[in-house]
Protein backbone atom coordinates (compact mmCIF):
# COMPACT_ATOMS: atom_id res chain seq x y z
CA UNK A 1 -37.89 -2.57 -70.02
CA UNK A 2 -40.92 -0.77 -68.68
CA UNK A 3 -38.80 0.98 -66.37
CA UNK A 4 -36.44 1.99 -69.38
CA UNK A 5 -39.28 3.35 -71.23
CA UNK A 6 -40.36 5.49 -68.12
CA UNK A 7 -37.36 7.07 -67.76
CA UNK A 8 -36.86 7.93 -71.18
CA UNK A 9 -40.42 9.10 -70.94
CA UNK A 10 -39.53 10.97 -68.34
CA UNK A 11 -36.16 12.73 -69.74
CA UNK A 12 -38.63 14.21 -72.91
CA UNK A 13 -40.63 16.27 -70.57
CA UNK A 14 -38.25 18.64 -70.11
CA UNK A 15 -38.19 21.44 -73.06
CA UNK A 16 -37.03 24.89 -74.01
CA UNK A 17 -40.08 25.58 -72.87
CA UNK A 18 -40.05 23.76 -69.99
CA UNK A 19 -36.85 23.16 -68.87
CA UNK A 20 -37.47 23.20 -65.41
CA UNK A 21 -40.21 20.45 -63.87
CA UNK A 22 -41.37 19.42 -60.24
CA UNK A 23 -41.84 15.58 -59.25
CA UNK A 24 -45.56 16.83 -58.90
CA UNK A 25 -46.12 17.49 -62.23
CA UNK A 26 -43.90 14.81 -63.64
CA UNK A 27 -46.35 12.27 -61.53
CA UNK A 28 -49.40 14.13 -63.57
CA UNK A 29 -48.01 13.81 -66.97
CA UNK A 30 -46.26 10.41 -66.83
CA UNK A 31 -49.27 9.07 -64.63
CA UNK A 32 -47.31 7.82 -62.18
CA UNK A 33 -47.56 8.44 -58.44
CA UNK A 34 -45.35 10.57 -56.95
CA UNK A 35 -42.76 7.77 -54.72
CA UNK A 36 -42.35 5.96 -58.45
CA UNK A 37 -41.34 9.25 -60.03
CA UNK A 38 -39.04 9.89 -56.94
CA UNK A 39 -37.08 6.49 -57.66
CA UNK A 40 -36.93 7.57 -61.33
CA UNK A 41 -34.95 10.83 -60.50
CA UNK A 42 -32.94 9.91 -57.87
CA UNK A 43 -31.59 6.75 -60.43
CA UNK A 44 -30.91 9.40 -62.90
CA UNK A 45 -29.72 11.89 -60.36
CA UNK A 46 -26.91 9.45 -59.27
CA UNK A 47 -25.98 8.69 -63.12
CA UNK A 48 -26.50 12.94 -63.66
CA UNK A 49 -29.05 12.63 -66.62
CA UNK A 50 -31.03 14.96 -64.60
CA UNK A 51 -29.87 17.69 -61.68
CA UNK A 52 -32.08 19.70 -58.86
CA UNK A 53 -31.58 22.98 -58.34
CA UNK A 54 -31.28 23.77 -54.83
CA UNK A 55 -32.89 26.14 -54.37
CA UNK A 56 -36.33 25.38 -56.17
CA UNK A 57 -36.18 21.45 -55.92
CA UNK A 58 -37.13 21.47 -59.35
CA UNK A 59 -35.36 18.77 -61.94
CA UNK A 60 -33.71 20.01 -64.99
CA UNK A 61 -31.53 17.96 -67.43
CA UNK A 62 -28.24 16.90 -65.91
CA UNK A 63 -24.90 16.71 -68.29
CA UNK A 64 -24.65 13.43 -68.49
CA UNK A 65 -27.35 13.52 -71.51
CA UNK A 66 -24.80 15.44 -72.84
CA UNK A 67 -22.20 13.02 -72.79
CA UNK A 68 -24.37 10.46 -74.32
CA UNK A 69 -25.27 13.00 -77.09
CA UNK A 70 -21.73 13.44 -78.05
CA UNK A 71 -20.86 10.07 -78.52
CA UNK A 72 -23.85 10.12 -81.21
CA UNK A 73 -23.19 13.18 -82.97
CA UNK A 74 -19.24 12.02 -82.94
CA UNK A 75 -20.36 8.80 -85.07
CA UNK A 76 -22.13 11.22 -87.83
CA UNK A 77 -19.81 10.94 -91.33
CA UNK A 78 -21.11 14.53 -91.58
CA UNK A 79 -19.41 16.29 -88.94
CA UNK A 80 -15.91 14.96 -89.74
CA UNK A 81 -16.52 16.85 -93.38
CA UNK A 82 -18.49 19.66 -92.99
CA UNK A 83 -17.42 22.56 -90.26
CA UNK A 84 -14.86 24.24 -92.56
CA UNK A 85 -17.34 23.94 -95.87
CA UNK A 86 -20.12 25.74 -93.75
CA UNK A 87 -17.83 28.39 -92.18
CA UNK A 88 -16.53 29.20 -95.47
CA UNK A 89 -20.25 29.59 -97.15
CA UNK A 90 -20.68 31.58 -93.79
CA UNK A 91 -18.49 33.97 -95.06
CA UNK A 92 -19.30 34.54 -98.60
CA UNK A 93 -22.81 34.83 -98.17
CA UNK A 94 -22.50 36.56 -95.06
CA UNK A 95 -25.38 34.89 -93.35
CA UNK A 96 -25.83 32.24 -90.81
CA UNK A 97 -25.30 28.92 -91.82
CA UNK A 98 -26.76 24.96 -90.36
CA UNK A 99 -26.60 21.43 -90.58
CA UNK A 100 -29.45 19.94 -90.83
CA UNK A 101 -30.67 16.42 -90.89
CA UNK A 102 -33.68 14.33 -90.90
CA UNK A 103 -35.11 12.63 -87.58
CA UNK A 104 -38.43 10.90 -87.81
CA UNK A 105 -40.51 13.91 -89.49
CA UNK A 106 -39.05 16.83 -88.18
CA UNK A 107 -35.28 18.66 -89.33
CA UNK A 108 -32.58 18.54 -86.44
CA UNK A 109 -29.88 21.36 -86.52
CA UNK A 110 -26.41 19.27 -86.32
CA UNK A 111 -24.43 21.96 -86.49
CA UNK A 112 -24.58 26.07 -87.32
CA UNK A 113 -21.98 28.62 -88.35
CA UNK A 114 -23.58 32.03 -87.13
CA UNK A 115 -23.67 34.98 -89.17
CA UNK A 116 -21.09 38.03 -88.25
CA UNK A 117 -23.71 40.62 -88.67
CA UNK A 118 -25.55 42.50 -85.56
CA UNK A 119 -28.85 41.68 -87.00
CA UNK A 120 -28.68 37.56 -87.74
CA UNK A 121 -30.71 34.51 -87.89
CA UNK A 122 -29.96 32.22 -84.89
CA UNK A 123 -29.83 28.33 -84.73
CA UNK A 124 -29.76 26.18 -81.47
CA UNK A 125 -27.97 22.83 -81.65
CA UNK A 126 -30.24 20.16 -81.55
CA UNK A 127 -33.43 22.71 -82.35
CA UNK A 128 -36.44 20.61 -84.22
CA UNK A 129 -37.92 22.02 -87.07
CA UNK A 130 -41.64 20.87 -88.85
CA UNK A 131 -39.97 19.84 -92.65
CA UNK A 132 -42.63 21.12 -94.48
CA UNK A 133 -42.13 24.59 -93.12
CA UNK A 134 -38.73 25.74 -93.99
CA UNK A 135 -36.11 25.33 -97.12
CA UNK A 136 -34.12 23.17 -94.65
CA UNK A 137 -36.40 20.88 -94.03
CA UNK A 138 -37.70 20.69 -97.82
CA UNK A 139 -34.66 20.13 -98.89
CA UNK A 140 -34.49 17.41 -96.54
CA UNK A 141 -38.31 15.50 -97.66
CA UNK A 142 -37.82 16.37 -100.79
CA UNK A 143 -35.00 13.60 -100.84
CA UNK A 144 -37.40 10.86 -98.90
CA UNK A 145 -39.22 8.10 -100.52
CA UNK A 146 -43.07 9.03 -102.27
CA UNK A 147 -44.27 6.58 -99.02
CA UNK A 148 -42.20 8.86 -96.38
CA UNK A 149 -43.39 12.00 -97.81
CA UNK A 150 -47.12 10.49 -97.62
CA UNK A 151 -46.77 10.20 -94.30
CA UNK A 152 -45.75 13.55 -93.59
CA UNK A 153 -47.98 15.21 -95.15
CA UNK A 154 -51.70 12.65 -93.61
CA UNK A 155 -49.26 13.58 -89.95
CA UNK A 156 -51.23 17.17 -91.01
CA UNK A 157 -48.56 20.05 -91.99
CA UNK A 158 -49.27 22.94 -89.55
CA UNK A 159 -49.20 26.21 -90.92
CA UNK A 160 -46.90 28.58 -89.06
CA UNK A 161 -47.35 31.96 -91.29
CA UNK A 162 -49.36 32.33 -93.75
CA UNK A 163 -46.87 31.43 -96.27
CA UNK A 164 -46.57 27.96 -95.06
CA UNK A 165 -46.78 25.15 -97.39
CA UNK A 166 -50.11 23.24 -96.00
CA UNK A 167 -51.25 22.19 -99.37
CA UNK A 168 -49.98 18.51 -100.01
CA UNK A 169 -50.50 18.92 -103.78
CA UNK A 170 -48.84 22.29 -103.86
CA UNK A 171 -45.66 20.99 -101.41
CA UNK A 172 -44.97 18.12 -103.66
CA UNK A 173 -44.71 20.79 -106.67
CA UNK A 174 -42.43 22.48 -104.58
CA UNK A 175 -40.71 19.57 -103.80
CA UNK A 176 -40.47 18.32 -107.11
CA UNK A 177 -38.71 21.60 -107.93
CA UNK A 178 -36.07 21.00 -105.22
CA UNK A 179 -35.30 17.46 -106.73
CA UNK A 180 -35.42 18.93 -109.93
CA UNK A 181 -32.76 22.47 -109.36
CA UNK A 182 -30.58 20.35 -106.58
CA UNK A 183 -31.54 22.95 -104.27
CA UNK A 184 -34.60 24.86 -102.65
CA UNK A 185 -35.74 28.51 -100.83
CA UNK A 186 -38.38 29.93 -98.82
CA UNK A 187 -39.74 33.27 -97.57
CA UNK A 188 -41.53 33.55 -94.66
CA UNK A 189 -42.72 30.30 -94.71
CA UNK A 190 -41.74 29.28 -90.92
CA UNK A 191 -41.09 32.58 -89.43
CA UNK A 192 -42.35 35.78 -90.69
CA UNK A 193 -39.06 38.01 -91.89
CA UNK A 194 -37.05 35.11 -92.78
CA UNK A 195 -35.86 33.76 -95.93
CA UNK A 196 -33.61 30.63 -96.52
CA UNK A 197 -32.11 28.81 -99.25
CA UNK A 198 -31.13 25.21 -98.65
CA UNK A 199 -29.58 21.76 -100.31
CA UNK A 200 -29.07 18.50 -99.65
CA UNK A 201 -25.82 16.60 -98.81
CA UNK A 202 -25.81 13.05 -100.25
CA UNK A 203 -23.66 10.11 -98.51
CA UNK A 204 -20.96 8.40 -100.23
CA UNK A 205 -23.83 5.92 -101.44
CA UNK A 206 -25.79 8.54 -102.82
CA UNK A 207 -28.22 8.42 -99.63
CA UNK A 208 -29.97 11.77 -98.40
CA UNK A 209 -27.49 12.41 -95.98
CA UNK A 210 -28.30 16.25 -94.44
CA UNK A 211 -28.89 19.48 -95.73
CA UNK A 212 -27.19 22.74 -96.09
CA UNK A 213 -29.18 25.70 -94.92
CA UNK A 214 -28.54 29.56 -95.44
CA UNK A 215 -31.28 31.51 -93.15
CA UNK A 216 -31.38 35.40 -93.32
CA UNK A 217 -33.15 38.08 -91.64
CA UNK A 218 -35.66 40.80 -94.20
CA UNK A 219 -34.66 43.10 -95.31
CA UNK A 220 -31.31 42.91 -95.88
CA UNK A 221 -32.03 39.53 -98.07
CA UNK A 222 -35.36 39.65 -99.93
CA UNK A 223 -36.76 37.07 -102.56
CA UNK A 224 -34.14 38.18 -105.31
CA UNK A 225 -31.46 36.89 -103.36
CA UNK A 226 -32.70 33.24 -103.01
CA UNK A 227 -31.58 31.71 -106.33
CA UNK A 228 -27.61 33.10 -105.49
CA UNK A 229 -28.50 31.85 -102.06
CA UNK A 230 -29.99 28.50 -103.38
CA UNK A 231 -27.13 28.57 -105.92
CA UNK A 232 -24.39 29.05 -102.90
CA UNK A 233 -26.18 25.88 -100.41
CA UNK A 234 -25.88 23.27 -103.34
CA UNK A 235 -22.11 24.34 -103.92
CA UNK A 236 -21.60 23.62 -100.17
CA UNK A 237 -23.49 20.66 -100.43
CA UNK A 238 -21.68 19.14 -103.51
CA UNK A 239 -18.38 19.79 -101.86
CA UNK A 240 -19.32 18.80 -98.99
CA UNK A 241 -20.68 14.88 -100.33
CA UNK A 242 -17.27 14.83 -102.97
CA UNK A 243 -14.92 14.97 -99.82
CA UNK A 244 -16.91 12.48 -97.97
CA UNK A 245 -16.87 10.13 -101.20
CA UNK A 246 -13.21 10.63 -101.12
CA UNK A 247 -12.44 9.75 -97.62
CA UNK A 248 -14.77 6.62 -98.19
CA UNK A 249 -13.30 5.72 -101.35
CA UNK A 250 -9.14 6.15 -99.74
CA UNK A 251 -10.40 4.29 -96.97
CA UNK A 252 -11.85 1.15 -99.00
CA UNK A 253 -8.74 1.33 -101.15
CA UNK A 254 -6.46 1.09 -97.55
CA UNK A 255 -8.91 -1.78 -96.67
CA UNK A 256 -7.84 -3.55 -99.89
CA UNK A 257 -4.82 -2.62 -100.21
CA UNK A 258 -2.96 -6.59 -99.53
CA UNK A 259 -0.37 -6.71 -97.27
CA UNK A 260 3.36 -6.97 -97.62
C-alpha cells in the first residue's frame, strides 16, 4: 500500500504548470532517493501512466491515465444527459458553456461547449476551480450541507480579484440567494473581465448533482446580462435533471416490469 500511495503521490506532481519533471526533482519533493523514484517510473513507464521524452529525459504523464479517466467520467449519469442541453444553451446565449461538478472543495470542469465567437471564455477538461470564487462553483456549495460549507470556508477562501467573495458571512448571503433564485452570477470575481451565470443540476434523487455554467468575456456581457444569463443556466439545468429523472424512472419501471 505504501508503494500505491507513492506512486499516486508521484502522478500529482505533474501540473499545467509543471507538466514536465526530472527524477531529480521528483526525489526532492516526494523525499525519496533517487534509485526508489527510478523503480516508481519505470513501473509506470511499462503500464504508460507516465512517458519520457527523449530528448530531455524528463517524465510527463503517459495516456494510460487517460484511459483510466475515461472509464470514470463514462460512469457519470451526467454525461449520458447533458452534451446536447449544453450545446443548445451554447447557442442561444452565444457564450461558452461547462459542466461542472464538485470534487472535495474545489469545481471540476466535466465537460464544456465553447463559444463560436473570436473573443471567448475558454474551459480545459478536468480544470479545478476554488468554489467560492466563481458562479460555477457557488452554485455548486451553495447546494452542500451547512457542515461542508463550514469547512470550506475555515480551509481560508483566497481572494483572486478584488471582487472575490472572502467574507464567510457575506458568501453565505450570496449563497443563500443561489438556493433561494435556483440559480447564481458573478463578475469578476475569479478572473478580472469575466462574468458568469451558473445553476445546479440535481440527480434523479434530488442530490446536487453538477452545475451549469455560462462564462463570458467584458464587454460584450456586462452585469445587466447576468439575470437572462442566470435565467438561461437554470433552464439548462432543469432540463437537464427532468431527462435524467426520466431515464431513471423508465429504467425502474423495465426493472419491475414481471416477466412473461
Amino acid at each position: 500500500m505504501k508503494t500505491a500511495r507513492k506512486a499516486i503521490h508521484l502522478l500529482r506532481q505533474f501540473t499545467r504548470a509543471e507538466p514536465e519533471l526530472g527524477v531529480s526533482e521528483l526525489a526532492r519533493r516526494l523525499g525519496m532517493d533517487r534509485a526508489g523514484v527510478h523503480r516508481l517510473l519505470r513501473a509506470l513507464l511499462e503500464e504508460r501512466f507516465v512517458e519520457q521524452d527523449p530528448g530531455t529525459r524528463l517524465y510527463r504523464l503517459g495516456l494510460g491515465v487517460l484511459d483510466v479517466a475515461a472509464v470514470r467520467i463514462s460512469q457519470h449519469g451526467l454525461l449520458t444527459i447533458a452534451p446536447p442541453h449544453l450545446e443548445r444553451l451554447r447557442d442561444a446565449v452565444g457564450e461558452t458553456v461547462a459542466l461542472l461538478v464538485a470534487d472535495g472543495q474545489e469545481a471540476v470542469c466535466l465537460a464544456v461547449v465553447e463559444s463560436r465567437q473570436a473573443v471567448r471564455v475558454g474551459y480545459d477538461i478536468g480544470e479545478r476551480m476554488p468554489l467560492h470564487a466563481s458562479a460555477g462553483g457557488q452554485a455548486l456549495l451553495a447546494h452542500f450541507a451547512e457542515a461542508d460549507r463550514r469547512a470550506v470556508y475555515a480551509a481560508g477562501l483566497a481572494r483572486y480579484t478584488p471582487r472575490t467573495l472572502t467574507d464567510p458571512e457575506a458568501l453565505e448571503a450570496h449563497l443563500a440567494r443561489i438556493r433561494q433564485d435556483g440559480a447564481g452570477s458573478a463578475e469578476d470575481s475569479y478572473y478580472e473581465g469575466i462574468v458568469s451565470a451558473a445553476a445546479p443540476v440535481m440527480d434523479p434523487k434530488q442530490r446536487l448533482a453538477g452545475a451549469v455554467s455560462i462564462a463570458a468575456p467584458m464587454p460584450r456581457r456586462d452585469a445587466k446580462d447576468l439575470p437572462a444569463l442566470a435565467a438561461a443556466a437554470r433552464r439548462t439545468a432543469d432540463a437537464i435533471a427532468a431527462d435524467w429523472a426520466g431515464l431513471a424512472s423508465g429504467a425502474q419501471r423495465l426493472a419491475t416490469k414481471p416477466g412473461p
